[in-house]
Protein backbone atom coordinates (compact mmCIF):
# COMPACT_ATOMS: atom_id res chain seq x y z
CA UNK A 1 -47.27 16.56 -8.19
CA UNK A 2 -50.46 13.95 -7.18
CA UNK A 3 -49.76 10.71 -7.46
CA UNK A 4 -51.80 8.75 -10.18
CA UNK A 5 -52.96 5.51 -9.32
CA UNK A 6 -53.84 2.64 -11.89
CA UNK A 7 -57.47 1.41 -11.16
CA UNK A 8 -56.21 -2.00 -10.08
CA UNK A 9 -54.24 -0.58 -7.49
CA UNK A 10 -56.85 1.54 -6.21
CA UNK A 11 -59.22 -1.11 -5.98
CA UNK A 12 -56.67 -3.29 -4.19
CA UNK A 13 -56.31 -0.14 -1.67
CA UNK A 14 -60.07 0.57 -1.81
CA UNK A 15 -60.40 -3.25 -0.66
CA UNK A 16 -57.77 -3.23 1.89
CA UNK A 17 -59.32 0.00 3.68
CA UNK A 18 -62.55 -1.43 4.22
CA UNK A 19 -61.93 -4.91 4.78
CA UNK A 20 -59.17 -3.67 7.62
CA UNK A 21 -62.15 -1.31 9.34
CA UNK A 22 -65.03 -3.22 8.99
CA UNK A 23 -63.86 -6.82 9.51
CA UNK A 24 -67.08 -8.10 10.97
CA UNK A 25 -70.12 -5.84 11.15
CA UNK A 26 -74.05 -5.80 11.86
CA UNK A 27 -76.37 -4.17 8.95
CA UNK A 28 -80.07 -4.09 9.34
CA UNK A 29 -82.41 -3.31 6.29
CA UNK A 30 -84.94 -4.16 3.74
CA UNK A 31 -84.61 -7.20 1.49
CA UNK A 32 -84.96 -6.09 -1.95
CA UNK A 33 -83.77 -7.33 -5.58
CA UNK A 34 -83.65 -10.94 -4.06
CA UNK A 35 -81.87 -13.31 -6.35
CA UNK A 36 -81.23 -17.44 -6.03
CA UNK A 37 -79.43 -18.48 -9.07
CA UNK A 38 -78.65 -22.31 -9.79
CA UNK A 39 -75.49 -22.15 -8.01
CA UNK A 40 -76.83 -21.78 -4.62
CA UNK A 41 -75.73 -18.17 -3.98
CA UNK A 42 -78.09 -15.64 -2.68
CA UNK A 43 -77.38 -11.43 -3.77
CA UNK A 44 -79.71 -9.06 -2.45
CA UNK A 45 -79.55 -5.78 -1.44
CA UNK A 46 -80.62 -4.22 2.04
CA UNK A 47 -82.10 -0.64 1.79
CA UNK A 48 -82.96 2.27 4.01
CA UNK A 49 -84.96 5.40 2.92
CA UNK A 50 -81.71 6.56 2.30
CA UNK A 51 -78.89 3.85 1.34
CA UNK A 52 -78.26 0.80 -0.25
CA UNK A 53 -76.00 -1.80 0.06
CA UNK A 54 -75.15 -5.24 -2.62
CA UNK A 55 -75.31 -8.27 -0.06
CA UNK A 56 -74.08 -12.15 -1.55
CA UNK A 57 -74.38 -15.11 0.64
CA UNK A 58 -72.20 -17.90 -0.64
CA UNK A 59 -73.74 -21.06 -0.42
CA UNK A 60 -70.93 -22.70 1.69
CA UNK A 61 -71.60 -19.86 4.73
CA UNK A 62 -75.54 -21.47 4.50
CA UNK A 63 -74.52 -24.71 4.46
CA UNK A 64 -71.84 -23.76 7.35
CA UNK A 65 -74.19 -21.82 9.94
CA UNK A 66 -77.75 -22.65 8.90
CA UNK A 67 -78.38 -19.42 9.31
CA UNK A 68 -78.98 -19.05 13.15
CA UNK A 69 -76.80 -16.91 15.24
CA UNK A 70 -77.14 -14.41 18.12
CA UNK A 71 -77.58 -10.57 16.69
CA UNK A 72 -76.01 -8.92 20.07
CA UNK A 73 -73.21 -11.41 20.74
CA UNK A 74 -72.52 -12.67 17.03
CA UNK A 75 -72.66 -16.16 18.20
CA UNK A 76 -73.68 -18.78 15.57
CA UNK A 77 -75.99 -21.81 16.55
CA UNK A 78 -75.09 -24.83 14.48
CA UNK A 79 -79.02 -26.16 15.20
CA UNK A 80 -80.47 -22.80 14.20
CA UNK A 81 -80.35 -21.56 17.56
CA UNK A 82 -82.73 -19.03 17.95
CA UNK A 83 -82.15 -17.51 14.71
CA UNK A 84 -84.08 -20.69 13.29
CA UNK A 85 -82.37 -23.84 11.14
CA UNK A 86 -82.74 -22.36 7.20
CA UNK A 87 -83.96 -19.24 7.43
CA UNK A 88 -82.36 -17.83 5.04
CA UNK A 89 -84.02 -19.82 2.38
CA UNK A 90 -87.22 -18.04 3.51
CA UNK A 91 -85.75 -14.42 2.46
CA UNK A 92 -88.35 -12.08 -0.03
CA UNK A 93 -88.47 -8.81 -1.28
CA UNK A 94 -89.72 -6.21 1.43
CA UNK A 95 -88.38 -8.41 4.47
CA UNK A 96 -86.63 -6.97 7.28
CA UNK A 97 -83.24 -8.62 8.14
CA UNK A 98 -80.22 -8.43 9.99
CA UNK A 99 -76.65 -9.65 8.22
CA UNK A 100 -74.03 -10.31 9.57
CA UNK A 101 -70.29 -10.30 7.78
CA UNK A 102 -68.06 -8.70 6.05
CA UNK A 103 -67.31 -5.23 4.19
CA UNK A 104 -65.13 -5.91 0.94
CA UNK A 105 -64.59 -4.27 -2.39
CA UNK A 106 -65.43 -6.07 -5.40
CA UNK A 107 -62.87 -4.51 -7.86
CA UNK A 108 -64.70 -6.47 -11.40
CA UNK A 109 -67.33 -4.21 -10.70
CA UNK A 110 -66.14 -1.93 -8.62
CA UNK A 111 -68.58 -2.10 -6.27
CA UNK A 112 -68.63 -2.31 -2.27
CA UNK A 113 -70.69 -5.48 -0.76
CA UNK A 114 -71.29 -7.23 2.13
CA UNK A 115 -70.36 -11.02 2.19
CA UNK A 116 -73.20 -12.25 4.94
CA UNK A 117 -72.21 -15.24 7.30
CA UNK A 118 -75.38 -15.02 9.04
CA UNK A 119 -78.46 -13.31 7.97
CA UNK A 120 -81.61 -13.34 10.62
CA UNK A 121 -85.25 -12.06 10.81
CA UNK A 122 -85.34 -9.31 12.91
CA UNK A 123 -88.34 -10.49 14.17
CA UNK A 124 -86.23 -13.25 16.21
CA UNK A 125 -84.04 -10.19 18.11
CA UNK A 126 -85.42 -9.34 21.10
CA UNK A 127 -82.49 -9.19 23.21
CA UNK A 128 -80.92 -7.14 20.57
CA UNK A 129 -83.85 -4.72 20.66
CA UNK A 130 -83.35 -3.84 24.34
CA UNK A 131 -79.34 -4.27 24.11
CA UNK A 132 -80.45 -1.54 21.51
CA UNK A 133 -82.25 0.48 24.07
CA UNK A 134 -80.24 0.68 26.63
CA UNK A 135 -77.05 1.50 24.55
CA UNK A 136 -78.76 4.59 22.75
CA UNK A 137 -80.13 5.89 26.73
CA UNK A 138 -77.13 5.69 28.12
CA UNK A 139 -75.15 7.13 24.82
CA UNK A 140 -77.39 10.16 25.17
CA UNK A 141 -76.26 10.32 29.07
CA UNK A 142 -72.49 10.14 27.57
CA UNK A 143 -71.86 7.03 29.49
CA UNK A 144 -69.54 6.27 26.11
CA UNK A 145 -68.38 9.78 25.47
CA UNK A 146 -64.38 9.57 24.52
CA UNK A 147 -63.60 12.22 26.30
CA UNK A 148 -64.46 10.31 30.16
CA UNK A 149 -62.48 7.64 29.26
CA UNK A 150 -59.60 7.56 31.65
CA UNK A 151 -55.83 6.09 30.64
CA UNK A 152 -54.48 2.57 32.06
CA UNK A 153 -51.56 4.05 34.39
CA UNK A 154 -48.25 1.98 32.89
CA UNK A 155 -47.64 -1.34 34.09
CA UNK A 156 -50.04 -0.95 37.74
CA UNK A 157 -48.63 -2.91 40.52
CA UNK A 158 -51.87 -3.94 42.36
CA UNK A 159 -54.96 -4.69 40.07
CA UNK A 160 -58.55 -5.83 41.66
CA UNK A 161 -59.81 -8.54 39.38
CA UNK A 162 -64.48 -8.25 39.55
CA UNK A 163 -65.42 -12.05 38.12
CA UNK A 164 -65.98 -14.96 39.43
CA UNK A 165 -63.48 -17.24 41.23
CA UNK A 166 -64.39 -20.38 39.59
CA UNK A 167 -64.68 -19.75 35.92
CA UNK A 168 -61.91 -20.16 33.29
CA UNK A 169 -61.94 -16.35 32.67
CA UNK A 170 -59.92 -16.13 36.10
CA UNK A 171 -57.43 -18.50 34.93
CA UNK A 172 -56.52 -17.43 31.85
CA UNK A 173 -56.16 -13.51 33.24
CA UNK A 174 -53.75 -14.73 35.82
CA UNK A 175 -51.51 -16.91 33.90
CA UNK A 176 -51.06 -14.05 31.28
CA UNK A 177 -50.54 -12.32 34.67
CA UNK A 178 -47.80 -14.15 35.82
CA UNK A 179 -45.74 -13.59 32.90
CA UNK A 180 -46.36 -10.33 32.60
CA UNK A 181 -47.07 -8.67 35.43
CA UNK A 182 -43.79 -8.74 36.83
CA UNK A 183 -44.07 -8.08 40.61
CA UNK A 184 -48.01 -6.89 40.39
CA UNK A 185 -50.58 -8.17 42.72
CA UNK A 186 -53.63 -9.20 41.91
CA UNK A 187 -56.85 -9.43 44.29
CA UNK A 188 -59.65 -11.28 42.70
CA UNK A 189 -63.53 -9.36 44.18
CA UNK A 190 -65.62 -13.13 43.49
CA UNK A 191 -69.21 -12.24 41.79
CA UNK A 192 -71.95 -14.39 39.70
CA UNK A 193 -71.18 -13.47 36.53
CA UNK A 194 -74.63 -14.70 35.20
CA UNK A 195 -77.97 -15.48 36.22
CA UNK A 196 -80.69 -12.80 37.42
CA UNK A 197 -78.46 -12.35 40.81
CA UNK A 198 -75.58 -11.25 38.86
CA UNK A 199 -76.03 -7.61 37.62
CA UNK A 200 -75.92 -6.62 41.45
CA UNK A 201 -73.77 -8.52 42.98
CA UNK A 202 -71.42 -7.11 39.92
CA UNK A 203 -71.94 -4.18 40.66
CA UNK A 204 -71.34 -4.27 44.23
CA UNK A 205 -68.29 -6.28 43.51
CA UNK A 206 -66.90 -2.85 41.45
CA UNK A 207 -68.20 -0.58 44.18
CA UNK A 208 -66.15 -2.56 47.17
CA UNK A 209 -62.95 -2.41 44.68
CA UNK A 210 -63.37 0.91 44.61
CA UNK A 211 -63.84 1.23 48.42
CA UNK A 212 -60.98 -0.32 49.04
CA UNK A 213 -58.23 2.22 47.91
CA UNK A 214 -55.98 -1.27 47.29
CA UNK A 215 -55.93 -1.27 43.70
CA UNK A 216 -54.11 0.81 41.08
CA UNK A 217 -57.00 -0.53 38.29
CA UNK A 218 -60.23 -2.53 38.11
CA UNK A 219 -60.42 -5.63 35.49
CA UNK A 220 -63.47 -6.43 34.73
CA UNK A 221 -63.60 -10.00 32.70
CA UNK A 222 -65.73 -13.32 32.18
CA UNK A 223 -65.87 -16.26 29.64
CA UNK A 224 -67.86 -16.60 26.45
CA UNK A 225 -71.52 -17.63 26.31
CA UNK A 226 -74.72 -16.82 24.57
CA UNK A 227 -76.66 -13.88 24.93
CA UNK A 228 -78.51 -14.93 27.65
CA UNK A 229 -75.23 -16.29 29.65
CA UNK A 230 -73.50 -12.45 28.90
CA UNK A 231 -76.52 -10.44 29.63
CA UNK A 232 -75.58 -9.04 33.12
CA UNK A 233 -72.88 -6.90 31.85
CA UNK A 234 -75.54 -5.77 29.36
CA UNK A 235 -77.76 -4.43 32.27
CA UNK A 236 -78.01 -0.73 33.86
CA UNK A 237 -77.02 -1.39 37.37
CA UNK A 238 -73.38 -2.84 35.86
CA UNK A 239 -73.39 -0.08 33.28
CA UNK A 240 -73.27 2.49 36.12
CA UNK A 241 -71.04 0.72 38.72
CA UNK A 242 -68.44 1.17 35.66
CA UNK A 243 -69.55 4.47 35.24
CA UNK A 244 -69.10 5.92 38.74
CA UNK A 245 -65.86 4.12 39.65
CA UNK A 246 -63.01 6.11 40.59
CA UNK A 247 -60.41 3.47 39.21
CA UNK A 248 -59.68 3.04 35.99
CA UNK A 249 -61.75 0.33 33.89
CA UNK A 250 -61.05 -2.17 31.69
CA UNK A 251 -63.57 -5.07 30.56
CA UNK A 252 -62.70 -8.14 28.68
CA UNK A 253 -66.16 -10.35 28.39
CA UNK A 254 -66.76 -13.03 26.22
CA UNK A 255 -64.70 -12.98 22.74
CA UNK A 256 -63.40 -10.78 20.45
CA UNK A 257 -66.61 -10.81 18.58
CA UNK A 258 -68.86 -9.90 21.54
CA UNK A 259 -69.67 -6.27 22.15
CA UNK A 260 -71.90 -5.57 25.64
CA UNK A 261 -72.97 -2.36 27.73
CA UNK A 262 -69.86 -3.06 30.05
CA UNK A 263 -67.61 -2.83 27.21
CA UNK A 264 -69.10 0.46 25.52
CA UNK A 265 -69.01 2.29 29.39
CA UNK A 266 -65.38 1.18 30.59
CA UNK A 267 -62.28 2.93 30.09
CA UNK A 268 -60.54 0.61 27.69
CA UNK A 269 -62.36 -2.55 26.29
CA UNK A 270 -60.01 -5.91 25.78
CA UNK A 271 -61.17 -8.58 23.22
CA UNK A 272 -60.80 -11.65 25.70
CA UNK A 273 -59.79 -11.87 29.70
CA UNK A 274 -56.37 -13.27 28.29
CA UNK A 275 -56.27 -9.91 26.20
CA UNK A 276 -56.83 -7.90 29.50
CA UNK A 277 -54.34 -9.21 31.32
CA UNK A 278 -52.10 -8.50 27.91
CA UNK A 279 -52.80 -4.59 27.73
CA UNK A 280 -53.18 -4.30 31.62
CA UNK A 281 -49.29 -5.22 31.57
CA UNK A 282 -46.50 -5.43 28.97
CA UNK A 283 -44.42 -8.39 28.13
CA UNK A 284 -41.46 -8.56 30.06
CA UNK A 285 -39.30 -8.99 27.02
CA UNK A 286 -40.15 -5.35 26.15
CA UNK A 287 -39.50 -3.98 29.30
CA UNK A 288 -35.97 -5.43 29.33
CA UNK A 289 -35.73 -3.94 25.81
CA UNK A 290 -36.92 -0.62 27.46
CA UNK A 291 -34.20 -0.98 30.07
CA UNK A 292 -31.56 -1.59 27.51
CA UNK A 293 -32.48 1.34 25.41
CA UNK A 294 -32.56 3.29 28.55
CA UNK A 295 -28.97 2.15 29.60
CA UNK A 296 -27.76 2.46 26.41
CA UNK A 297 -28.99 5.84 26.00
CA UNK A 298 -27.69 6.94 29.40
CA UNK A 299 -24.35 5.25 28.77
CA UNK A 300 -24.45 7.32 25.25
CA UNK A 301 -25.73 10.68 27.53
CA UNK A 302 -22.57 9.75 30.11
CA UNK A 303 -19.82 9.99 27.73
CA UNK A 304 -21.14 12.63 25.90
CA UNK A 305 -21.08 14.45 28.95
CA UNK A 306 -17.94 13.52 30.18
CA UNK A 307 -16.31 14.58 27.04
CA UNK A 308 -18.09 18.07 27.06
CA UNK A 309 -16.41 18.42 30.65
CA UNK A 310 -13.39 17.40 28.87
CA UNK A 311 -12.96 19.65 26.91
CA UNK A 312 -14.60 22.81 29.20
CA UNK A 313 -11.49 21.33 31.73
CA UNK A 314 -9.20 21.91 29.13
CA UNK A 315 -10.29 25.16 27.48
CA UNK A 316 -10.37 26.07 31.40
CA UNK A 317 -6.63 24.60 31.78
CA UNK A 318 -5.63 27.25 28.89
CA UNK A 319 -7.21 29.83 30.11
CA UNK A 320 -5.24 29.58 33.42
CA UNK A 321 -2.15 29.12 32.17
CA UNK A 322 -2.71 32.10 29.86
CA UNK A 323 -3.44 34.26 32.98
CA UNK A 324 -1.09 33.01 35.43
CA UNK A 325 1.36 35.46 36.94
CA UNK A 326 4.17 33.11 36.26
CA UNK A 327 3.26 33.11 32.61
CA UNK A 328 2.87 36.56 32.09
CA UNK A 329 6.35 37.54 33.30
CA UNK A 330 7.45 34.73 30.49
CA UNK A 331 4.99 36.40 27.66
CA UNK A 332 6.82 39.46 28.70
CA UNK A 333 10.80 38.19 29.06
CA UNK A 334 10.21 36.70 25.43
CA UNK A 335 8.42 40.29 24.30
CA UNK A 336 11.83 41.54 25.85
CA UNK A 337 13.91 39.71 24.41
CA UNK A 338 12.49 40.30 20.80
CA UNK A 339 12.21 43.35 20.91
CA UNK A 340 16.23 43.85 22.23
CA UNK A 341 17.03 41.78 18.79
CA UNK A 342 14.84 43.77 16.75
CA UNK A 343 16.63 47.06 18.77
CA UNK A 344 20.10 45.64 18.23
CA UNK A 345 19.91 44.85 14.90
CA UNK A 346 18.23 47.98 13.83
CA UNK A 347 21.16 49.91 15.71
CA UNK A 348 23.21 47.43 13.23
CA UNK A 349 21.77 48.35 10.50
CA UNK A 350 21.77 52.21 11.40
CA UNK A 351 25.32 51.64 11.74
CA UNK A 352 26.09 50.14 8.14
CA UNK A 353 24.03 53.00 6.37
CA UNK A 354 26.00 55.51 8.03
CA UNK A 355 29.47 54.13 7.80
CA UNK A 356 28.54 53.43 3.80
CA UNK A 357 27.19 56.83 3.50
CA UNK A 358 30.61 58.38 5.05
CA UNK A 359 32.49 56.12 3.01
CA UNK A 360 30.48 57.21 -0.02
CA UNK A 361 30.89 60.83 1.16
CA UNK A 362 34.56 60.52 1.62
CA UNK A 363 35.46 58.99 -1.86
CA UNK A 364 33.34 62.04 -3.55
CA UNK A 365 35.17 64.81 -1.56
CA UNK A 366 38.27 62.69 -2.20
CA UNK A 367 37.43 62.79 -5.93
CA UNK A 368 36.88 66.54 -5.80
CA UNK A 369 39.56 67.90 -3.33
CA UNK A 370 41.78 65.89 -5.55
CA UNK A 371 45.66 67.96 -6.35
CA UNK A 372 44.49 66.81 -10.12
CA UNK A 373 41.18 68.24 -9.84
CA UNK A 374 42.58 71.67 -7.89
CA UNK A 375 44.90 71.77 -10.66
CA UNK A 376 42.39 71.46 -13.21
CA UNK A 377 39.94 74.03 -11.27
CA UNK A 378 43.03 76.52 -11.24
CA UNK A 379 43.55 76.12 -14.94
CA UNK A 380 39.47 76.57 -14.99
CA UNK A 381 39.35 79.78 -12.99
CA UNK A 382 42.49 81.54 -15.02
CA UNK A 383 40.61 81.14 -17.95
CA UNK A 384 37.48 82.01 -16.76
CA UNK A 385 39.74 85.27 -14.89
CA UNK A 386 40.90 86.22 -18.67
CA UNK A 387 37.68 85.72 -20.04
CA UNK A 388 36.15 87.87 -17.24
CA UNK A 389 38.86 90.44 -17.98
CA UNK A 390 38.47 90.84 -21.38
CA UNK A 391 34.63 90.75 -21.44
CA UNK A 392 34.46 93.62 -18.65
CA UNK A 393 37.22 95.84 -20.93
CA UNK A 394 34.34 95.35 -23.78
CA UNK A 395 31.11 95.70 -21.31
CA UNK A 396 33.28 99.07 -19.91
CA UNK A 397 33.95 100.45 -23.79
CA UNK A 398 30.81 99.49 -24.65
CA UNK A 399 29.04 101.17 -21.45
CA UNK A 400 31.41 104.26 -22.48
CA UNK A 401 30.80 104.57 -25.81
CA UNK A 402 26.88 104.53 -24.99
CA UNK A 403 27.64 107.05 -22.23
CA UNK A 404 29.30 109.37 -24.39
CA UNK A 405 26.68 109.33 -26.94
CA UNK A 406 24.05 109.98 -24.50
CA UNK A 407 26.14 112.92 -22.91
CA UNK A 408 25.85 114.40 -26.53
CA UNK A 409 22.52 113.96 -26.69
CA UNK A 410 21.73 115.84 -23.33
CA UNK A 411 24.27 118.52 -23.76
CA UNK A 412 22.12 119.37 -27.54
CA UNK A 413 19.00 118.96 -25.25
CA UNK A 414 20.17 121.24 -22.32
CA UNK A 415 18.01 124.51 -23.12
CA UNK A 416 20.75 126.56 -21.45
CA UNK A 417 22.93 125.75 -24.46
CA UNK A 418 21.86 128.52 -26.83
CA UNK A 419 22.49 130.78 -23.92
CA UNK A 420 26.39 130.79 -24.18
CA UNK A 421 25.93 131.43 -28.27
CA UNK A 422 23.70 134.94 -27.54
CA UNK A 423 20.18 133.41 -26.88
CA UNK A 424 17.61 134.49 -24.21
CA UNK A 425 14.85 132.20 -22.36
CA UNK A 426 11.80 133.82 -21.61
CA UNK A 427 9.64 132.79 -18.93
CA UNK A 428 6.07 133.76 -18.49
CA UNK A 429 5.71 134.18 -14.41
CA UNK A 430 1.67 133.62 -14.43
CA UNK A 431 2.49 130.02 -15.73
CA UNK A 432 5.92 129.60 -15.25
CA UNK A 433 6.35 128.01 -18.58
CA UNK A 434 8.19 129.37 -21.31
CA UNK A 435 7.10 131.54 -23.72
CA UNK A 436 7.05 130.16 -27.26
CA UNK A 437 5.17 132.99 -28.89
CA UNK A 438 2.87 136.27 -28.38
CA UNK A 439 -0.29 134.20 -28.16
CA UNK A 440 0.85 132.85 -24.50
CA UNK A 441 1.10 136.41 -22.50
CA UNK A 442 -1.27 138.60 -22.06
CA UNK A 443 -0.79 142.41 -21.59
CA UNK A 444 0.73 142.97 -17.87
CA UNK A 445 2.06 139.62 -17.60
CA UNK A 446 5.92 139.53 -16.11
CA UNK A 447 8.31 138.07 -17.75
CA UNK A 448 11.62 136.62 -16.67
CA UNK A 449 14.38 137.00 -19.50
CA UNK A 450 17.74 134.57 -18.68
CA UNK A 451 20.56 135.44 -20.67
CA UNK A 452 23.78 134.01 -20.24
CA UNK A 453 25.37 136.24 -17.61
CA UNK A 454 22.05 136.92 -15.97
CA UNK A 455 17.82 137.47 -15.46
CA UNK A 456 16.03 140.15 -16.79
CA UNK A 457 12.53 141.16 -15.69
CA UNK A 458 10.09 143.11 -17.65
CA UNK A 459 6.36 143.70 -18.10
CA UNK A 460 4.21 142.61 -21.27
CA UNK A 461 3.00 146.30 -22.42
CA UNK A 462 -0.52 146.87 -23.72
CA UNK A 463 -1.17 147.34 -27.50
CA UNK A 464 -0.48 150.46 -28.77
């Protein structure tokens, strides 16, 4: 889900952003929509053909600077200077002018505006013009590009120091030195650091560090001063001394507010010499921190370790003792000796089924081998003897009687009956059966006739 601002705390953000990136800047436009109310303030706006931008001097920043100040090294001139005692009050519509101040956020209106220190005629900025120049040549040479500029190594141990001897710029650089630069060395190359000799005797200064092969870095600093005093290291001879040595660069010139050539080509670009010195080394109270968190990380790493190899030792001590010959025979003695119990009392329990079932056994074939329970199977079998007895005299008188009967029935059946009381059989010999009436012979046909004492043959005679 986005978050949803309220509009005051987006202006306050709005206003924090820009007054943190654009603390102190240089804008160069068209006067237009001039105003000079009662209360001393001036708004305007500077233009372009393509942007605009609200401008408000406050009266007290008139009264303060008087309006002169240096366009290059943002110096302000409490006589005017050469920016000129009151120009400001001269400002009109159409005028070209340089501002110098602020970026901030005017959350009533919610609009963005410079608040001018300094405002100047460009027609006093010479110096600026060819600072101007030279910075967009040797931009499109990439004398500035990011990607040439080199890293500081970590805290360097020797460090050749281009300025000159005498000035306080040395001074300050080395007492920041001494405190933090623990065991460094420092070599100080002595050079003008103004003046029309200066530009290349700096740069030969930067090329004989380089020579050398002494130093881990080249420093680079001097002391403020007007434009005029800082110009050297806004010259092209400097520019490219920085630009073709093989050692690291770092340039502190002037103050925080001053920006020259020197600055834009070196590696890394310190606000003051004092600041140099400060990024060149770090303060020794952080490297002592460093070493602490270092020890007590290693100390941490150390017993961590120890008690991994602790416990691999151990797992390792189990291991052998599981394998050892002495061990096994004990694994095995103890497997022994369990499994002799487990025999034994298996045997023992073998044992106590089969002596219950025997006993169990022995009391039933007591129970039935019993003289009471002969006794009372003899008294069972005698009756069962005189039951047999008299059911086999019935089963044989019945088994008579039906034999009899069936005896009758055959005999009155038996077709040699009627024999013994006169009668005849006659058999037909062509079929062998016999003959019931004259429709089963034909003439010719024999004929067997059994009486009772005898056969008779004789022929089947034709029809008269």
């Amino acid at each position: 889900m986005p978050h949803i601002f309220e509009v005051r705390d987006l202006a306050r953000a709005l206003k924090n952003v820009l007054e943190g990136q654009f603390p102190f800047v240089f804008v160069r436009g068209q006067v237009s929509n001039l105003s000079k109310p009662a209360s001393g303030h001036i708004y305007f706006t500077l233009k372009d053909d393509e942007a605009a931008l609200a401008v408000v001097w406050f009266k007290g920043s008139r009264a303060a600077t008087g309006g002169g100040f240096d366009p290059v090294t943002g110096e302000v001139f409490e006589d005017g200077g050469a920016g000129g005692a009151g120009r400001a009050l001269e400002l009109a519509d159409g005028q070209e002018a340089l501002c110098g101040g602020r970026i901030t956020y005017y959350p009533p209106r919610g609009t963005c505006q410079l608040v001018a220190e300094v405002v100047q005629d460009l027609g006093q900025g010479q110096l600026y013009l060819r600072f101007e120049a030279l910075r967009r040549e040797l931009a499109a040479k990439g004398y500035f590009d990011a990607s040439r500029k080199r890293a500081l190594p970590y805290h360097p141990a020797r460090a050749a120091v281009v300025t000159s001897p005498t000035g306080a710029a040395v001074r300050d650089f080395i007492r920041v030195a001494r405190v933090r630069g623990y065991g460094c060395e420092v070599r100080v190359y002595p050079t003008p650091v103004q003046g029309e000799a200066a530009p290349a005797a700096i740069a030969s200064a930067i090329e004989a560090a380089n020579a050398g092969g002494w130093a881990d870095i080249l420093v680079l600093i001097r002391g403020g001063g007007s434009i005029e005093d800082l110009w050297a290291f806004n010259t092209l001879e400097v520019a490219e001394a920085i630009f073709r040595s093989r050692l690291p660069v770092i340039c502190g010139v002037g103050h925080e507010v001053d920006t020259t050539i020197a600055d834009l080509v070196a590696d890394v670009r310190a606000a003051t010499p004092s600041h140099a010195a400060q990024i060149v080394w770090p303060e020794r109270e952080t490297l002592i921190q460093t070493v602490d968190e270092a020890e007590t990380a290693l100390t941490r790493a150390a017993g961590i370790w120890l008690a991994l190899k602790s416990q691999s030792l151990s797992r390792l001590e189990t291991r052998l003792a599981w394998l050892s010959p002495q061990a096994r025979l004990s694994r095995l003695a103890e497997t022994l000796t369990s499994l002799s119990g487990r025999l034994h009392a298996a045997f023992q329990r073998t044992l106590s089924d089969s002596e219950r079932i025997l006993a169990n056994l022995e009391t039933r074939l007591a129970a039935r081998f019993s003289p009471e329970a002969l006794a009372a199977r003899a008294r069972a079998l005698d009756a069962l003897t005189r039951e047999l007895a008299k059911a086999m005299a019935h089963f044989l008188l019945a088994k008579q009687s039906g034999l009899d009967l069936l005896e009758a029935r055959l005999t009155a059946l038996n077709p040699h009956g009627p024999l013994a009381r006169g009668y005849s059989l006659v058999t037909v010999s062509r079929t062998g059966k016999l003959l019931r009436g004259p429709a089963e012979v034909e003439p010719g046909d024999a004929l067997a006739i059994d009486a009772k004492h005898g056969r008779v043959t004789a022929v089947v005679a034709p029809d008269a």
